[in-house]
C-alpha atoms as a PDB file:
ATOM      1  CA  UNK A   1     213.321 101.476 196.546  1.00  0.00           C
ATOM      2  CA  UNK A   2     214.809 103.682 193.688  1.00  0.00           C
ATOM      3  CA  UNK A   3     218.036 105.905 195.085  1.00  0.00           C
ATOM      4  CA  UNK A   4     217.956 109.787 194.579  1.00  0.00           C
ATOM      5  CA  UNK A   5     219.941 110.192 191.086  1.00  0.00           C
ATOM      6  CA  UNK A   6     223.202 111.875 192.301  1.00  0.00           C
ATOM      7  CA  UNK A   7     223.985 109.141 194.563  1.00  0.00           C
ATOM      8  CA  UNK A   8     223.287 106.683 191.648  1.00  0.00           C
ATOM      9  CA  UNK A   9     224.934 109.231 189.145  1.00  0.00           C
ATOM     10  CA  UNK A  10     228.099 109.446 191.358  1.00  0.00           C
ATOM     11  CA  UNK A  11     228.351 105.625 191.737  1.00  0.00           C
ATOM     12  CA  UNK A  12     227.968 105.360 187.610  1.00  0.00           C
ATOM     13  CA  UNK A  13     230.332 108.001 187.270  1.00  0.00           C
ATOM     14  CA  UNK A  14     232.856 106.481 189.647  1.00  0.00           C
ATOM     15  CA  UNK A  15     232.433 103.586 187.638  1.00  0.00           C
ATOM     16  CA  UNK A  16     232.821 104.736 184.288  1.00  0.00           C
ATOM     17  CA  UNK A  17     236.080 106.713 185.607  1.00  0.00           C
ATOM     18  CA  UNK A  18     237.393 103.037 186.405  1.00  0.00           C
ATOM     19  CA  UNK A  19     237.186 101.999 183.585  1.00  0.00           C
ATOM     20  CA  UNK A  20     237.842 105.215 181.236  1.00  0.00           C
ATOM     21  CA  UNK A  21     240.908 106.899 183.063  1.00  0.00           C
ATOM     22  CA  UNK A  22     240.752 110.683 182.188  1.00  0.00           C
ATOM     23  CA  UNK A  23     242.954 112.265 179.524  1.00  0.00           C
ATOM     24  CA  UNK A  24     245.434 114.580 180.485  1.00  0.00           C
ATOM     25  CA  UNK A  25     246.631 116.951 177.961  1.00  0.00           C
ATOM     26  CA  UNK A  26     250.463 117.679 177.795  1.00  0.00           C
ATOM     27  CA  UNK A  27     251.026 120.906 176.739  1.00  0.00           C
ATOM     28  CA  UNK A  28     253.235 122.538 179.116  1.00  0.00           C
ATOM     29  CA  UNK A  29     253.115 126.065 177.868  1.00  0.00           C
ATOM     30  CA  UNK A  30     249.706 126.447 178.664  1.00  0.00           C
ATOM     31  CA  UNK A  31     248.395 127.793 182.378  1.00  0.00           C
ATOM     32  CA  UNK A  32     247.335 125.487 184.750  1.00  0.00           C
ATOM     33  CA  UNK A  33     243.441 125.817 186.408  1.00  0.00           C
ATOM     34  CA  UNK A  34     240.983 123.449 187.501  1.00  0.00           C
ATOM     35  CA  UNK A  35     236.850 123.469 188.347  1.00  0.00           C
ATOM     36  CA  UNK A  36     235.098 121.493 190.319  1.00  0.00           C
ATOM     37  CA  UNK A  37     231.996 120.128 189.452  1.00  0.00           C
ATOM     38  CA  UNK A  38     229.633 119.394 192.050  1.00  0.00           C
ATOM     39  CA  UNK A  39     227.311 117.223 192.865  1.00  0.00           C
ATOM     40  CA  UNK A  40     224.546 117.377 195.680  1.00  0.00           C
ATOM     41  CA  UNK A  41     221.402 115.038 196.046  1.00  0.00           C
ATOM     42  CA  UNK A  42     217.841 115.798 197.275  1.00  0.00           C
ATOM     43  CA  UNK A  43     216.835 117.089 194.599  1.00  0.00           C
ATOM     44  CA  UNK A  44     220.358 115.811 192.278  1.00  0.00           C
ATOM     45  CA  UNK A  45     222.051 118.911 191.111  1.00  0.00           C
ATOM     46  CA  UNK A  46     225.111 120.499 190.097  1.00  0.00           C
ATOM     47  CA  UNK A  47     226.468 123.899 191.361  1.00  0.00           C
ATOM     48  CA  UNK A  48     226.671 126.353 188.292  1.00  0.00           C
ATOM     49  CA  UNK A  49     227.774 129.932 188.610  1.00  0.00           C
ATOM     50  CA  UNK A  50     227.188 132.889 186.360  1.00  0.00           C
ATOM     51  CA  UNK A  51     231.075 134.522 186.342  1.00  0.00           C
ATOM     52  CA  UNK A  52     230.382 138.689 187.107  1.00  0.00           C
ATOM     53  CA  UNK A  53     231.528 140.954 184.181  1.00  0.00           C
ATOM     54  CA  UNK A  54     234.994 141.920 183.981  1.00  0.00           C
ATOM     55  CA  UNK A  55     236.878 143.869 181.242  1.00  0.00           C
ATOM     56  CA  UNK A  56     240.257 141.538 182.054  1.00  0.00           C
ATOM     57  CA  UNK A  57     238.144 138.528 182.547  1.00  0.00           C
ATOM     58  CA  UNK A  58     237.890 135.988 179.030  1.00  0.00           C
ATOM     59  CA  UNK A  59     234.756 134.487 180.762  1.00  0.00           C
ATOM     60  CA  UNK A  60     233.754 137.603 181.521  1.00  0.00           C
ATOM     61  CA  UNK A  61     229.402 136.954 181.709  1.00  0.00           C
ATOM     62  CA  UNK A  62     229.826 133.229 181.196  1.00  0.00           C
ATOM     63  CA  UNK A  63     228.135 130.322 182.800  1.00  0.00           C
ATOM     64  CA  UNK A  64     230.583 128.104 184.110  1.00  0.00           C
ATOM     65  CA  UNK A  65     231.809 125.858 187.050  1.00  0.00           C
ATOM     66  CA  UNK A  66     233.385 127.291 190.570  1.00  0.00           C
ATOM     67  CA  UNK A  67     237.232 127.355 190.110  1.00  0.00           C
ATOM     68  CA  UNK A  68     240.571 129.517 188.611  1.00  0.00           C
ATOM     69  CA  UNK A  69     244.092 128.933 188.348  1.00  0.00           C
ATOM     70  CA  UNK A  70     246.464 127.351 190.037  1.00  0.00           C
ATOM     71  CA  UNK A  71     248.816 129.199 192.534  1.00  0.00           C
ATOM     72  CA  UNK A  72     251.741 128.802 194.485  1.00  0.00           C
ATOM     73  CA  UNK A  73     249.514 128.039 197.284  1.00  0.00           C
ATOM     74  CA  UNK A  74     248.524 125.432 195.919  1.00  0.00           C
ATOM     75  CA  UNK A  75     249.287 121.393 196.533  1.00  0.00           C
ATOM     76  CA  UNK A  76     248.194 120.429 193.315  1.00  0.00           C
ATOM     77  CA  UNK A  77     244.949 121.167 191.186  1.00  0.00           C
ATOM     78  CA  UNK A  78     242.715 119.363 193.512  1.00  0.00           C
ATOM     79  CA  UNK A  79     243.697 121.941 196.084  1.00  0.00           C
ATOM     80  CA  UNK A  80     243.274 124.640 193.507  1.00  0.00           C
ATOM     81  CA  UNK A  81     239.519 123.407 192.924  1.00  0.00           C
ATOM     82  CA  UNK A  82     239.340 123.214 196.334  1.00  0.00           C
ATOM     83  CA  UNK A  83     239.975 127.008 197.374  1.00  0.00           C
ATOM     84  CA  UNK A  84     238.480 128.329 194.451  1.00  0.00           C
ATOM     85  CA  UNK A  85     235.390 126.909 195.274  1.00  0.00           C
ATOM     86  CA  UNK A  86     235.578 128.284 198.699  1.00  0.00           C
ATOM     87  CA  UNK A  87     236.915 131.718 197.578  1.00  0.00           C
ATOM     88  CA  UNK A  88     234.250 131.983 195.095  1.00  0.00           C
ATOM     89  CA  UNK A  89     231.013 130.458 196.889  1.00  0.00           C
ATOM     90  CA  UNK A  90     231.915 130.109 200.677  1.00  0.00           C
ATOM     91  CA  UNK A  91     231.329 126.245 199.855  1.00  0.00           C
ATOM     92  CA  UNK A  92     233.522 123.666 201.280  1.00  0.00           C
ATOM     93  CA  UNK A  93     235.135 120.895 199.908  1.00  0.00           C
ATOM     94  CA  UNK A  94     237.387 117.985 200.905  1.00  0.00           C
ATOM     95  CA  UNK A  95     239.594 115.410 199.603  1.00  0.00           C
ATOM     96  CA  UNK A  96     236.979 112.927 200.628  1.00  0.00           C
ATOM     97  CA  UNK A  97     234.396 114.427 198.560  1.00  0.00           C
ATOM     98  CA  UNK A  98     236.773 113.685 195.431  1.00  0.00           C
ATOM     99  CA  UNK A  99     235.133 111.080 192.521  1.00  0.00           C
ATOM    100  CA  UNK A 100     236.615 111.279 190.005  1.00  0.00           C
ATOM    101  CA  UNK A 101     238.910 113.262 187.507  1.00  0.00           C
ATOM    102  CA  UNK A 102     237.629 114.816 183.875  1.00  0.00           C
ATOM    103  CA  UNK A 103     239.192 114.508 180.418  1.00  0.00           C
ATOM    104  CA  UNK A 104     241.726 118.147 180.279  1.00  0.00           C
ATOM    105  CA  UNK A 105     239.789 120.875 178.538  1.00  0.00           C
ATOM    106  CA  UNK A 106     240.937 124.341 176.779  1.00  0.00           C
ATOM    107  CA  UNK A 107     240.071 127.289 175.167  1.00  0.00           C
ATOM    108  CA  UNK A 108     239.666 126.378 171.207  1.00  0.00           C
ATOM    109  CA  UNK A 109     239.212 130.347 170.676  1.00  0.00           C
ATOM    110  CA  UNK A 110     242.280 132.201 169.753  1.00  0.00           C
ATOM    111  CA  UNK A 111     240.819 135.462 172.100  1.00  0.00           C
ATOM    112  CA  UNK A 112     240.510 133.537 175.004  1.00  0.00           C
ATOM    113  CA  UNK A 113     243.498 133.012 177.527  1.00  0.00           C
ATOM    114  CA  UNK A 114     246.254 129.952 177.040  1.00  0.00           C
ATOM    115  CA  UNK A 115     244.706 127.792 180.019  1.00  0.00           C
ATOM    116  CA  UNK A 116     244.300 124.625 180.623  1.00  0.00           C
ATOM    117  CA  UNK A 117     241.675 122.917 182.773  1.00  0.00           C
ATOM    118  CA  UNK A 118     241.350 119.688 184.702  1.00  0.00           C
ATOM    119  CA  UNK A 119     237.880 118.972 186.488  1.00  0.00           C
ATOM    120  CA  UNK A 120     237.254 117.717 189.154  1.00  0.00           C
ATOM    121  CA  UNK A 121     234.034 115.921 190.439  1.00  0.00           C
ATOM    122  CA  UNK A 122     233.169 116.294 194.279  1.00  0.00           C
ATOM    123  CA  UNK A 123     230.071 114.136 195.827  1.00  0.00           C
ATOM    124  CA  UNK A 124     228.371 116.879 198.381  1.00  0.00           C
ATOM    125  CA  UNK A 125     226.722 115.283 200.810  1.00  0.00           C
ATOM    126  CA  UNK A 126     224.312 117.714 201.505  1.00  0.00           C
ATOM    127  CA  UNK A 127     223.602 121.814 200.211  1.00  0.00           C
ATOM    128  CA  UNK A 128     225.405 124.253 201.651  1.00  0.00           C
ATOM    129  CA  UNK A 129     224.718 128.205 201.211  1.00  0.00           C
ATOM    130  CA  UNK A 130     226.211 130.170 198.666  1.00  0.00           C
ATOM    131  CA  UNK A 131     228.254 132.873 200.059  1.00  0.00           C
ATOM    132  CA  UNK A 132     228.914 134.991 196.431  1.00  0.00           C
ATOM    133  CA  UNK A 133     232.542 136.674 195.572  1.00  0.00           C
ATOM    134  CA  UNK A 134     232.719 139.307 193.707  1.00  0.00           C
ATOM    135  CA  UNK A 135     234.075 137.574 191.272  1.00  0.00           C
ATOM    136  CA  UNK A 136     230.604 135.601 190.382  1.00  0.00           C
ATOM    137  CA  UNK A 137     227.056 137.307 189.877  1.00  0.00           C
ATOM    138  CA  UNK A 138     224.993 134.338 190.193  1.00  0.00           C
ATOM    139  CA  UNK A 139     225.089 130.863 191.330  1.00  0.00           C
ATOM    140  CA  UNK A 140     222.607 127.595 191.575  1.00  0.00           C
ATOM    141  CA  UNK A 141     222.343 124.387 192.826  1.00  0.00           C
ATOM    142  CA  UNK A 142     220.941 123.626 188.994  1.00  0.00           C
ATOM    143  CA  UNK A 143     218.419 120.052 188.918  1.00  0.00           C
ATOM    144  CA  UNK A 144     220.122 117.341 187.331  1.00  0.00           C
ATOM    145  CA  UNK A 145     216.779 116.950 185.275  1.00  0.00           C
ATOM    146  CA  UNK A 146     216.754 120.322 183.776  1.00  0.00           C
ATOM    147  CA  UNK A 147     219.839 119.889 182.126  1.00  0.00           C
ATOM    148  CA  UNK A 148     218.814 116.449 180.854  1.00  0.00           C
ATOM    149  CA  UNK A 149     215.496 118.047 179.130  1.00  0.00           C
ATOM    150  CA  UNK A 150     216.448 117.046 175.250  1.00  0.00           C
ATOM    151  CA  UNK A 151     215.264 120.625 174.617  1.00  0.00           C
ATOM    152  CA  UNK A 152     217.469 122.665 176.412  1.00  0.00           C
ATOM    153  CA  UNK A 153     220.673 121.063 174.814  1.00  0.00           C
ATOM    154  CA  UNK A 154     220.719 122.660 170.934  1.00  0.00           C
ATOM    155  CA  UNK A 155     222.858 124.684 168.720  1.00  0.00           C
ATOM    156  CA  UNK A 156     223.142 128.689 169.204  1.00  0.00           C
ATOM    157  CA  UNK A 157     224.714 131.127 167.576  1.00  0.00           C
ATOM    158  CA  UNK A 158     226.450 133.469 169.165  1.00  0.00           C
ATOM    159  CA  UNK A 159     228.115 136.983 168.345  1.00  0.00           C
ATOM    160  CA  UNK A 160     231.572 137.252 169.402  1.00  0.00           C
ATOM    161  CA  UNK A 161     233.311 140.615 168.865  1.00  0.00           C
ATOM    162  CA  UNK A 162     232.914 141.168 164.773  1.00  0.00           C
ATOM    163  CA  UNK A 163     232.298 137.192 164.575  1.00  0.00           C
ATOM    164  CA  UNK A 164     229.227 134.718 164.415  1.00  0.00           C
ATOM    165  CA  UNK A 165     229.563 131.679 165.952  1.00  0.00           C
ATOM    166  CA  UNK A 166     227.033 128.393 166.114  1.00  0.00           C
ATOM    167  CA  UNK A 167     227.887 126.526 169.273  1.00  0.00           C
ATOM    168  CA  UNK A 168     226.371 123.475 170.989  1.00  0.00           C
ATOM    169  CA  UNK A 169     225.007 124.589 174.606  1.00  0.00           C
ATOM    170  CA  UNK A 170     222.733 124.029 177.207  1.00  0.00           C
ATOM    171  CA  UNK A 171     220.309 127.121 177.203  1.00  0.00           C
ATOM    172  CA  UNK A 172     218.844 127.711 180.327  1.00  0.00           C
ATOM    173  CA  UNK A 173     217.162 131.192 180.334  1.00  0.00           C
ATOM    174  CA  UNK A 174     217.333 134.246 177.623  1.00  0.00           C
ATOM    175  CA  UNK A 175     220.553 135.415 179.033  1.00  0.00           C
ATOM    176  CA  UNK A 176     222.248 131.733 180.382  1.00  0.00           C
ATOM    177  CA  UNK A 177     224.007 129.460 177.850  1.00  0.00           C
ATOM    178  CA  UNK A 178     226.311 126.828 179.226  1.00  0.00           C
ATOM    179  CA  UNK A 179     228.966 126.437 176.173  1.00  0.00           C
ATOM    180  CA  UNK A 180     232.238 126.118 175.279  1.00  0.00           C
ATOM    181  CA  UNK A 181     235.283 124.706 178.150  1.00  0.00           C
ATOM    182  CA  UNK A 182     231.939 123.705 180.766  1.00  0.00           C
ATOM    183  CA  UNK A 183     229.779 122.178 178.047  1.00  0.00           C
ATOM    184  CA  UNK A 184     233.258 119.989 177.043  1.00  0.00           C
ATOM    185  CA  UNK A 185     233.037 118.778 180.440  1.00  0.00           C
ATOM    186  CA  UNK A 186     229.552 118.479 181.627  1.00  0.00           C
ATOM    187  CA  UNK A 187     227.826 116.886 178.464  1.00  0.00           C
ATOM    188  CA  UNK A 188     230.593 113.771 178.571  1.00  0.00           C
ATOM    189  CA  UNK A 189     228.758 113.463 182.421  1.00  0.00           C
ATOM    190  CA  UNK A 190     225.351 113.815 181.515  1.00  0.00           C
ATOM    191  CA  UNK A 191     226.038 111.409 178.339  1.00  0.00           C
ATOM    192  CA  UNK A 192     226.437 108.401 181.292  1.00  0.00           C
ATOM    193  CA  UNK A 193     223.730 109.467 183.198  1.00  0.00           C
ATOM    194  CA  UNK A 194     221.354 109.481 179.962  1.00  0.00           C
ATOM    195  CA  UNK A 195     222.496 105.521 179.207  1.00  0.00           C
ATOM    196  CA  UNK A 196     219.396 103.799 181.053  1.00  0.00           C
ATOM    197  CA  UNK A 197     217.571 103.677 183.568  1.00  0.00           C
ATOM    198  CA  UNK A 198     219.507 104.856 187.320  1.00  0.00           C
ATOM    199  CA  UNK A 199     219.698 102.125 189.563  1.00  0.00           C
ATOM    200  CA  UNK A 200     216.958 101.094 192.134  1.00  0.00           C
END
């Protein structure tokens, strides 16, 4: 009997984190943040959000993954994922829930703020409702599949302040491109998931 592809996918990724232990970048002038990236069977999907506009925001608009910097709060970066996710969504996560640990990503535009961000994937057992912030204007439990279409993954160019841009992204709707830091760290995931068929 074939297994639902996010419990596969999470054993795969577990796996392939193993054997390919995450890069962490060492640049200690840069700000500390982390996302976590979700994963919830029946139907497989990962939690997306759509981050609400904000003049003092960088992502201001963007699609992106729950999460934020790190505060004082804060045990370390898993706990930073951690609260984010419940400040942001009203979804709860635990230490249990913890995979696995993604390459270090950061901004590679000069407008953008001097963080640095470490992901985080969390196995969900199960959906839980979104409770939005008012820091996010939409969110989704988004189908595994969809992002694996080979059409929705293509270059795009985008207009940023008096610049054009061609980026690589996952386009989703007229107004919902996943580029940039999240498309660093989700296409690396989807890239194991796309290697043969899931288990059965």
């Amino acid at each position: 009997m074939r297994r639902p592809l996010a419990l596969s996918a999470i054993e795969r990724l577990a796996a392939h984190f193993r054997d390919h232990p995450p890069t962490a970048a060492s640049e200690p002038e840069r700000l500390r943040a982390a996302v976590a990236l979700c994963v919830v069977p029946d139907p497989d999907a990962i939690l997306v959000i759509q981050r609400a506009a904000h003049p003092d925001d960088p992502w201001s608009g963007h699609m992106g993954l729950p999460g934020g910097r790190a505060e004082a709060v804060d045990e370390d970066l898993v706990a930073t994922a951690i609260r984010e996710t419940q400040e942001e969504l009203g979804v709860t996560l635990d230490r249990s829930m913890l995979v696995g640990v993604l390459d270090d990503v950061y901004p590679r535009s000069v407008v953008t703020s001097p963080f640095l961000v470490r992901p985080f994937l969390f196995s969900v057992p199960s959906r839980q409702s979104l409770r939005l912030s008012d820091e996010v204007a939409w969110a989704e439990w988004l189908p595994i599949a969809r992002l694996l279409e080979p059409e929705r993954y293509r270059s795009v160019t985008l207009t940023l302040g008096d610049l054009s841009r061609t980026v690589q992204g996952y386009v989703l709707g007229p107004e919902q491109l996943i580029w940039g830091m999240t498309e660093r760290v989700l296409t690396p995931v989807l890239e194991v998931l796309r290697e043969g068929p899931l288990g059965g």
